[in-house]
N, C-alpha and C. Protein backbone atom coordinates (compact mmCIF):
# COMPACT_ATOMS: atom_id res chain seq x y z
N UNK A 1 154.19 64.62 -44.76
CA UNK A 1 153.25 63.56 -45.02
C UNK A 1 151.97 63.88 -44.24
N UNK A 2 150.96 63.33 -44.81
CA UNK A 2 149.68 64.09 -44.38
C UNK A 2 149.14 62.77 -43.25
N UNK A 3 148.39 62.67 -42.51
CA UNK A 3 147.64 61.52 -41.77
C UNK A 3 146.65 61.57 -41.28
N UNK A 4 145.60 60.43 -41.07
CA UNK A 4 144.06 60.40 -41.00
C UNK A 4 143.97 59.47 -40.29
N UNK A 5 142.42 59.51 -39.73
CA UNK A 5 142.01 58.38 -38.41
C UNK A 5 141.44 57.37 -39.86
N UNK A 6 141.67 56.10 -39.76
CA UNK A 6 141.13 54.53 -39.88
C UNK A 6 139.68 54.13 -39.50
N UNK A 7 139.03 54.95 -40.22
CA UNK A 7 137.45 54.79 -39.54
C UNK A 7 137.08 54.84 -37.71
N UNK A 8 136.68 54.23 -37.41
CA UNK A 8 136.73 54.08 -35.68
C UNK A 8 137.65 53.46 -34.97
N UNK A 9 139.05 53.04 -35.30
CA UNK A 9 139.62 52.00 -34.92
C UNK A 9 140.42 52.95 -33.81
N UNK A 10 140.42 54.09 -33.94
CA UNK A 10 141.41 54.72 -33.44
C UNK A 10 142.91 55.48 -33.72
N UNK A 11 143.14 54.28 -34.80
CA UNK A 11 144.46 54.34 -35.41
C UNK A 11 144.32 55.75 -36.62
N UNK A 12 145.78 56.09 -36.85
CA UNK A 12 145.79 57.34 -37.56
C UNK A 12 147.01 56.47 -38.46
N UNK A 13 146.48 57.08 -39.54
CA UNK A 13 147.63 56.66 -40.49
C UNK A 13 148.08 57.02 -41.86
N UNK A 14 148.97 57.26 -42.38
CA UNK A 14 149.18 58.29 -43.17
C UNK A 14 148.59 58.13 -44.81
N UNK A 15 147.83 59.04 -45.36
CA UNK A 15 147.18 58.91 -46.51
C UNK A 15 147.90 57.97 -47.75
N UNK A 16 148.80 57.50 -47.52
CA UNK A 16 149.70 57.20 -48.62
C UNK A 16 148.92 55.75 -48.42
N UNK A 17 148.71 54.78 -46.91
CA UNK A 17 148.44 53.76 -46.37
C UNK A 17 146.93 53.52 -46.99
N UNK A 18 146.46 54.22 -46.76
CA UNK A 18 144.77 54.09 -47.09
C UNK A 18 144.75 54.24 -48.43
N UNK A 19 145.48 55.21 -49.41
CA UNK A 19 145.18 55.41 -50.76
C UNK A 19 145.82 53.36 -51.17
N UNK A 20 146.63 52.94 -50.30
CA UNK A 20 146.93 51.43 -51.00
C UNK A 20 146.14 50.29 -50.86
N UNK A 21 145.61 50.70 -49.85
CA UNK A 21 144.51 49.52 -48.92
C UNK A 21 143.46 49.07 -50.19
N UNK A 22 143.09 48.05 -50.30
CA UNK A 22 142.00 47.10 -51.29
C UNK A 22 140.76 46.93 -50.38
N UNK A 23 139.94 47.34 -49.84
CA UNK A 23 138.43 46.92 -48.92
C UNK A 23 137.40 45.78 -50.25
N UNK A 24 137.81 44.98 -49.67
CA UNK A 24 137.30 44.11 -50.71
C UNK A 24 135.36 43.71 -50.04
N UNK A 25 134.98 42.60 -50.84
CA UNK A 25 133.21 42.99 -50.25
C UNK A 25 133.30 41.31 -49.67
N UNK A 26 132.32 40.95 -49.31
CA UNK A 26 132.27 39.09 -48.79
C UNK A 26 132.13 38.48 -49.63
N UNK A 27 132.71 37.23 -50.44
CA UNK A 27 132.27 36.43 -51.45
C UNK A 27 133.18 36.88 -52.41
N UNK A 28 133.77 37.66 -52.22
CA UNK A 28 135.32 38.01 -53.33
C UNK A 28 136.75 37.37 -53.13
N UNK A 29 137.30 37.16 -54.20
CA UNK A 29 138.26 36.39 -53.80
C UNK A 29 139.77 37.59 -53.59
N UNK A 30 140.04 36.79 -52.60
CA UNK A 30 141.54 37.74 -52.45
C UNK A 30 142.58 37.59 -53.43
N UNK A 31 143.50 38.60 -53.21
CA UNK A 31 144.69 39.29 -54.53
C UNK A 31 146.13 38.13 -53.58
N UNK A 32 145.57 37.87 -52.80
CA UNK A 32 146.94 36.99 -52.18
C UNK A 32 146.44 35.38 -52.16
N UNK A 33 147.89 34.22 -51.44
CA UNK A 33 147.30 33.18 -51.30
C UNK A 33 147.68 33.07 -49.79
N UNK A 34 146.66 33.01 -49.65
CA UNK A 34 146.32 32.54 -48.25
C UNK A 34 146.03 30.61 -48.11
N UNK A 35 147.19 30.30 -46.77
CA UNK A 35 146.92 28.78 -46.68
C UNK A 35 145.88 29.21 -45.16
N UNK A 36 145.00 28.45 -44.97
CA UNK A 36 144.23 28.47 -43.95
C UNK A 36 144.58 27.54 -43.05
N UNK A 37 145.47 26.69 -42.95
CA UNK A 37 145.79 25.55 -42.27
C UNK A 37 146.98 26.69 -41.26
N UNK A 38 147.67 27.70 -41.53
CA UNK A 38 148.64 28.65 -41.13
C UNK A 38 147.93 29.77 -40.74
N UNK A 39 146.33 29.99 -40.44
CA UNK A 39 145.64 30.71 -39.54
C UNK A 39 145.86 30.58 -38.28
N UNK A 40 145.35 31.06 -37.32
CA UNK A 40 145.24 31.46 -35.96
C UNK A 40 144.30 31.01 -35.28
C-alpha cells in the first residue's frame, strides 16, 4: 500500500484514504445528516 502526507497536517495516510475523501467548498451541502444539537 502506497502513503502520502495530508497537506500540512503532518499526518501520512494511505492513498486509498485521500482517493475517498469528498473536500467539499463553503455553502455546499453535505452527503451526511448531521444533527447540530450533538456537536461539540
Amino acid at each position: 500500500m502506497k502513503y502520502g502526507p495530508l497537506g500540512r497536517s503532518g499526518l501520512i495516510v494511505s492513498r486509498i484514504c485521500l482517493g475517498g475523501n469528498s473536500w467539499g467548498a463553503k455553502g455546499r451541502r453535505g452527503w451526511g445528516k448531521f444533527d447540530e444539537s450533538e456537536a461539540p
